[in-house]
Protein backbone atom coordinates (compact mmCIF):
# COMPACT_ATOMS: atom_id res chain seq x y z
CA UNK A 1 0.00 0.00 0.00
CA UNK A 2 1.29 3.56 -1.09
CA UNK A 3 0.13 5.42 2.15
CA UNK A 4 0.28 8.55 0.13
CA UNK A 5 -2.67 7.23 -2.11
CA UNK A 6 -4.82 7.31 0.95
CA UNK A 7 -6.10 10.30 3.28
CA UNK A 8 -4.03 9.31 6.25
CA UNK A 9 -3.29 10.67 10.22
CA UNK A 10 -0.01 8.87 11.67
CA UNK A 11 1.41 9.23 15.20
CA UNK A 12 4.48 11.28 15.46
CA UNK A 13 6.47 8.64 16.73
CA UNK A 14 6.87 4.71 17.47
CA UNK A 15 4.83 2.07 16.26
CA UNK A 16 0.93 3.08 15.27
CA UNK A 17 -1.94 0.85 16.79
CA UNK A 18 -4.68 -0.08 16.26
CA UNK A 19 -5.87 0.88 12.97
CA UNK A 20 -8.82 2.68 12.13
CA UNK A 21 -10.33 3.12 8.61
CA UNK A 22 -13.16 5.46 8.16
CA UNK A 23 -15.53 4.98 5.63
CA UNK A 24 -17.52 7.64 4.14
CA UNK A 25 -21.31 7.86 2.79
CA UNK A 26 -22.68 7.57 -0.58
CA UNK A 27 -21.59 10.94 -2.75
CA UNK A 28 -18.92 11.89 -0.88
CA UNK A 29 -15.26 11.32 -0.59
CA UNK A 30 -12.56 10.73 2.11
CA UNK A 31 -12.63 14.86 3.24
CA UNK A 32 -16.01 14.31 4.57
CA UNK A 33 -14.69 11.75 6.98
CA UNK A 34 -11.73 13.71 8.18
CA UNK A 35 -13.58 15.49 11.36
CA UNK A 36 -14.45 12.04 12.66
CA UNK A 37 -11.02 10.48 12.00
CA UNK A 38 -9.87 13.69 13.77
CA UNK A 39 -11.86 13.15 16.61
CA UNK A 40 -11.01 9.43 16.92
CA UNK A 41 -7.10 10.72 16.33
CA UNK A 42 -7.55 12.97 19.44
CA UNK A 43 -8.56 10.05 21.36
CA UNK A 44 -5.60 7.85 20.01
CA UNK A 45 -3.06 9.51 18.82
CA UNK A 46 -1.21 6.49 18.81
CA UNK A 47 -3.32 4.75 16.61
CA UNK A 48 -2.89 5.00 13.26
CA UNK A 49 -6.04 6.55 10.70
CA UNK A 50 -6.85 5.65 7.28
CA UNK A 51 -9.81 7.42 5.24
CA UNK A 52 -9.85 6.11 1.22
CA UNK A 53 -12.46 7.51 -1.22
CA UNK A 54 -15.02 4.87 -2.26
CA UNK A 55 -14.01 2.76 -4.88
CA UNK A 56 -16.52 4.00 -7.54
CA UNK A 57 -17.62 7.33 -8.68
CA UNK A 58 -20.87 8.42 -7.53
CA UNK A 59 -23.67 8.29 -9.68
CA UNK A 60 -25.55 10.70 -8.13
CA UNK A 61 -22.42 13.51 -7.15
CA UNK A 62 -19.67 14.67 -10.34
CA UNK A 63 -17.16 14.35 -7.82
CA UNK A 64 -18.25 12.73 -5.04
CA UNK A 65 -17.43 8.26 -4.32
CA UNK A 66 -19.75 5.64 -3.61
CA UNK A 67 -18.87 1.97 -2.16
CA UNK A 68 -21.66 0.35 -4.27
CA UNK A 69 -24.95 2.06 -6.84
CA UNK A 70 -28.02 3.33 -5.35
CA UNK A 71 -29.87 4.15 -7.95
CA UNK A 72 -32.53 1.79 -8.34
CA UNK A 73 -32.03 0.13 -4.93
CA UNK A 74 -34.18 -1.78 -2.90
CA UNK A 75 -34.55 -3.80 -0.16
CA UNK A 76 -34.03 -7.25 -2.82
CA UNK A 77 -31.31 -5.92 -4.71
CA UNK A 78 -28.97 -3.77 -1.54
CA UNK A 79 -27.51 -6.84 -0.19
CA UNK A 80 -25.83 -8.57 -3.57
CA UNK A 81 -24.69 -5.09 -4.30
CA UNK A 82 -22.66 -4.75 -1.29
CA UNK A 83 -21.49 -7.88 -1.30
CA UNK A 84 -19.76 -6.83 -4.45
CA UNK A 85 -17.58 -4.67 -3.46
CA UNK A 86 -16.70 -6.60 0.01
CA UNK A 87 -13.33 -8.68 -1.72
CA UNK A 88 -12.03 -5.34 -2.95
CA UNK A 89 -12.44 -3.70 0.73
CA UNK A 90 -11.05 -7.33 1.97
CA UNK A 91 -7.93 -6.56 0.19
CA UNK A 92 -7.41 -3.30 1.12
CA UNK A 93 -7.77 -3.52 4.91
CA UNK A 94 -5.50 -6.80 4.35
CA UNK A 95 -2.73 -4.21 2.76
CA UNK A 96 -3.60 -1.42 5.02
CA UNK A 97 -2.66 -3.99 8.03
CA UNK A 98 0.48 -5.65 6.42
CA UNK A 99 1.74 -1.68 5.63
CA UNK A 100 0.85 -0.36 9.13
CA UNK A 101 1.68 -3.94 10.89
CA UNK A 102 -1.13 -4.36 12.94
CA UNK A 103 -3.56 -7.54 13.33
CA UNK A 104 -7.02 -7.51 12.71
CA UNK A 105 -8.13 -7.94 16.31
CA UNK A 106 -6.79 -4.61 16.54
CA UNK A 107 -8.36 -3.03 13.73
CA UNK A 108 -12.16 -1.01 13.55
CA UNK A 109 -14.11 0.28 10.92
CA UNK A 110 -15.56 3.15 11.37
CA UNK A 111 -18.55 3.82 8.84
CA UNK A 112 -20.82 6.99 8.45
CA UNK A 113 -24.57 6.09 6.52
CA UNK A 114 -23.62 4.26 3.32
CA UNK A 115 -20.10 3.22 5.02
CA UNK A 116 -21.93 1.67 7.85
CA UNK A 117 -23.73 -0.75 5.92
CA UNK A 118 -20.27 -1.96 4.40
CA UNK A 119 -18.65 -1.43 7.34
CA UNK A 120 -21.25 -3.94 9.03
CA UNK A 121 -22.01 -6.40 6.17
CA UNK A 122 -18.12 -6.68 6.00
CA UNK A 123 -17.64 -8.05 9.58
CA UNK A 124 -20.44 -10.26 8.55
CA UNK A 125 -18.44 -11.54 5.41
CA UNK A 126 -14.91 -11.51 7.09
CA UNK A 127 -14.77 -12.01 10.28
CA UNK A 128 -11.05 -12.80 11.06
CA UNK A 129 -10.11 -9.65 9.50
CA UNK A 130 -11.89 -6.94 11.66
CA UNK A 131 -12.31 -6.83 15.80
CA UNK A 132 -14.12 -4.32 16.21
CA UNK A 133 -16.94 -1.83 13.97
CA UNK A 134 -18.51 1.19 14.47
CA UNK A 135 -21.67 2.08 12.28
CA UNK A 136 -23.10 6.13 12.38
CA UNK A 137 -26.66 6.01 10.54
CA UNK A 138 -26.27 3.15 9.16
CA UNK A 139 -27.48 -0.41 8.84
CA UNK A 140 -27.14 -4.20 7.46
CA UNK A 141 -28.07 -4.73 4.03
CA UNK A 142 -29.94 -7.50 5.71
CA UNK A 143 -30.48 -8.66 9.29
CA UNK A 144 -27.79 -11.03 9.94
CA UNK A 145 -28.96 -14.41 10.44
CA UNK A 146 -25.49 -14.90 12.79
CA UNK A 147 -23.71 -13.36 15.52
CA UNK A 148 -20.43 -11.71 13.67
CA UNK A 149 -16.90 -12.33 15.39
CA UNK A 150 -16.37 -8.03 15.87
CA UNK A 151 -17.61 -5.97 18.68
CA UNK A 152 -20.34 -3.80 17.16
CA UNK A 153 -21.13 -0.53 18.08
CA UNK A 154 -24.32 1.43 16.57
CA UNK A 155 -24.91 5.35 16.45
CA UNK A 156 -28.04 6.70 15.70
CA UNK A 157 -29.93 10.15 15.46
CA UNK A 158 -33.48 9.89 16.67
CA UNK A 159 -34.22 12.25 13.79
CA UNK A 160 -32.88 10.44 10.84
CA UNK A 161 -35.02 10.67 7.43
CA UNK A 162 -32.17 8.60 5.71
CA UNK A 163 -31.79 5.77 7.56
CA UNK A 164 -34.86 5.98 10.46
CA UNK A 165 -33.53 5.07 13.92
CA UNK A 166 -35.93 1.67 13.84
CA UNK A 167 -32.98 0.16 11.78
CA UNK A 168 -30.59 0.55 14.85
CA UNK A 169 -33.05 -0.98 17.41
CA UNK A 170 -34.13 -3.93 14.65
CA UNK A 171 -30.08 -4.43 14.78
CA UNK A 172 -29.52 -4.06 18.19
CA UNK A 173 -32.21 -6.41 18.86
CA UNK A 174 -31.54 -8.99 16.39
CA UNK A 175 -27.41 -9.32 17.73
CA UNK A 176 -28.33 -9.46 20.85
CA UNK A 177 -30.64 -11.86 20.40
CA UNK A 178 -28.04 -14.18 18.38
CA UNK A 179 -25.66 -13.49 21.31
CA UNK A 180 -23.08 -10.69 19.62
CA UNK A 181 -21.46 -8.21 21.63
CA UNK A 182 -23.14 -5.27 20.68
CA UNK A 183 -23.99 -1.86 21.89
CA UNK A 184 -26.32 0.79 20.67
CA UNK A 185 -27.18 4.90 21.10
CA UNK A 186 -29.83 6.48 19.49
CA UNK A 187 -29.35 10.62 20.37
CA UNK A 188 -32.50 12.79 20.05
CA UNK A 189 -32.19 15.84 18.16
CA UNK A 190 -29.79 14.31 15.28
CA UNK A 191 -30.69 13.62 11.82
CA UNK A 192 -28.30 12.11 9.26
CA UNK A 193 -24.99 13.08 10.06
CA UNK A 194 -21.52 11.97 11.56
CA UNK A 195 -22.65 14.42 14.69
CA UNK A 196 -19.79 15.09 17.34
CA UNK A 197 -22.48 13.60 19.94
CA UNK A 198 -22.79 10.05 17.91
CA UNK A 199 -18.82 9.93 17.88
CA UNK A 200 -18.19 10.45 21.39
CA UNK A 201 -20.63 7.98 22.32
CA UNK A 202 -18.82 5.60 20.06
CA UNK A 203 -15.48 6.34 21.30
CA UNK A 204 -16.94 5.97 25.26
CA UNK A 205 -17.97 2.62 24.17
CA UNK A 206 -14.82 1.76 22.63
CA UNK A 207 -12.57 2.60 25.39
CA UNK A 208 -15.05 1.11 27.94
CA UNK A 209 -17.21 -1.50 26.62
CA UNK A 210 -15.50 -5.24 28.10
CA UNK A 211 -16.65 -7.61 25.36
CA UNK A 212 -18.59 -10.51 26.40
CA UNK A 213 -16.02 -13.24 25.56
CA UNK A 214 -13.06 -11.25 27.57
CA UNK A 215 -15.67 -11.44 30.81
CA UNK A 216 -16.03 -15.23 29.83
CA UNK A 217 -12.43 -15.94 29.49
CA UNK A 218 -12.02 -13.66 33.05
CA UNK A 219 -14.46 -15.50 34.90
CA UNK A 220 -12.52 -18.79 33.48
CA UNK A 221 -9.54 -18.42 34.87
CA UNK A 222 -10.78 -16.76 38.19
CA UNK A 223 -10.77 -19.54 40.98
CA UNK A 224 -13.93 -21.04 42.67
CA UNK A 225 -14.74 -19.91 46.20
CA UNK A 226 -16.91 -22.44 48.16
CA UNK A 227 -17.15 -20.68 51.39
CA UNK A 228 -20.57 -19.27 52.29
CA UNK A 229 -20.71 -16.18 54.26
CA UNK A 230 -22.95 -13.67 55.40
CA UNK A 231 -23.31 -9.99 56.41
CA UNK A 232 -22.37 -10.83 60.07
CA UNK A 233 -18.64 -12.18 58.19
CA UNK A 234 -18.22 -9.97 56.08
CA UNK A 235 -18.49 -7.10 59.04
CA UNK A 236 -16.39 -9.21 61.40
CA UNK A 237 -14.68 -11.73 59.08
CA UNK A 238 -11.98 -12.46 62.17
CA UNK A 239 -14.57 -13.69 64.65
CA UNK A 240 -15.68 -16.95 65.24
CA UNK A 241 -19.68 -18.01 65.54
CA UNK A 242 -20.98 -18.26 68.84
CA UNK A 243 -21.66 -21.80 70.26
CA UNK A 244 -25.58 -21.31 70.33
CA UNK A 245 -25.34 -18.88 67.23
CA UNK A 246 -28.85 -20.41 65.60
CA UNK A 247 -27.48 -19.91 62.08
């Protein structure tokens, strides 16, 4: 990968990680993702930030970039048309990782509207390549009919004529039901946009949500305690029970 062929923030020094790529919407290009890979940069600068331009010319914007056509889309046709262009954004994230050297546990996508629903449908489709995926306004192609092997994390204005909020609680509700670790904000007062308030949520999540299979391994390892105690113990733990203590 020729880093200078893609929008790109970089730490100042040592080794970057993880590695985020931003994806943008339909119609636009890698500038309209640079406030939220700026915002993510703030909150690691160590990490290292790529934001390409859709693979395809828009055909709706003379100079903006789409990831796949909507014109003429519907609910049959959306999901074979982003399964197109999945292999080409396999490859790239595969070159972005071997040129920055990080693995894919420790690499996100971060997609805004038409870049969350690749973003998504990509963690779907390659799992061992992504750990973790943030989706602003967006939502699957189709309801996945698995949990996928990333930590998602959906961002949603309440006020979205785009892509109506309902799609974020349909997803929330159908990983959580499949057993995914997932977590979900829908904001009042935000339409369709990339709004400061739907990053930061992401990023709180992302620095603080403990993903269900960590807790699992935790709890593993931890060792069994057998002993049963009560309040009375656990006030005076050094004491022993009185003889004709009716407990």
């Amino acid at each position: 990968m020729d880093l200078d062929e893609v929008l790109h923030l970089l730490p100042r020094a040592g080794a970057p990680s993880p590695l985020y790529i931003h994806l943008h919407g339909a119609g636009a290009t890698a500038l309209a993702m640079t406030p939220v890979a700026d915002r993510f940069a703030q909150a690691w600068p160590q990490a290292a930030h790529l934001v390409p331009d859709g693979f395809e010319a828009s055909d709706l914007e003379a100079r903006g970039r789409q990831w796949f056509s909507i014109v003429g889309i519907d609910e049959a046709n959306r999901p074979q048309r982003v399964a197109a262009v999945l292999p080409r954004l396999a490859a790239f994230v595969r070159d972005a990782q071997a040129t920055i050297g990080v693995t894919a546990p420790a690499t996100a996508l971060v997609g805004f509207s038409q870049g969350a629903i690749v973003a998504l449908e990509f963690a779907q489709a390659h799992a061992a390549l992504v750990g973790r995926v943030v989706a602003i306004a967006g939502r699957y192609a189709a309801l996945p009919g698995a949990a996928p092997g990333a930590v998602i994390h959906l961002v949603h204005g309440k006020d979205d004529p785009v892509v109506p909020a309902r799609h974020c609680i349909e997803v929330a509700r159908r990983l959580i039901a499949l057993g995914a670790d997932v977590t979900a904000d829908v904001v009042p007062g935000i339409g369709h946009e990339p709004h400061p308030a739907l990053v930061d949520a992401a990023i709180g999540h992302l620095q603080t949500f403990l993903p269900r299979r960590v807790w699992a391994e935790a709890m593993a390892s931890a060792p069994l305690m057998t002993t049963r105690a009560d309040s009375r113990d656990l006030e005076h733990p050094s004491a022993p029970a009185a003889a004709n203590d009716p407990r």
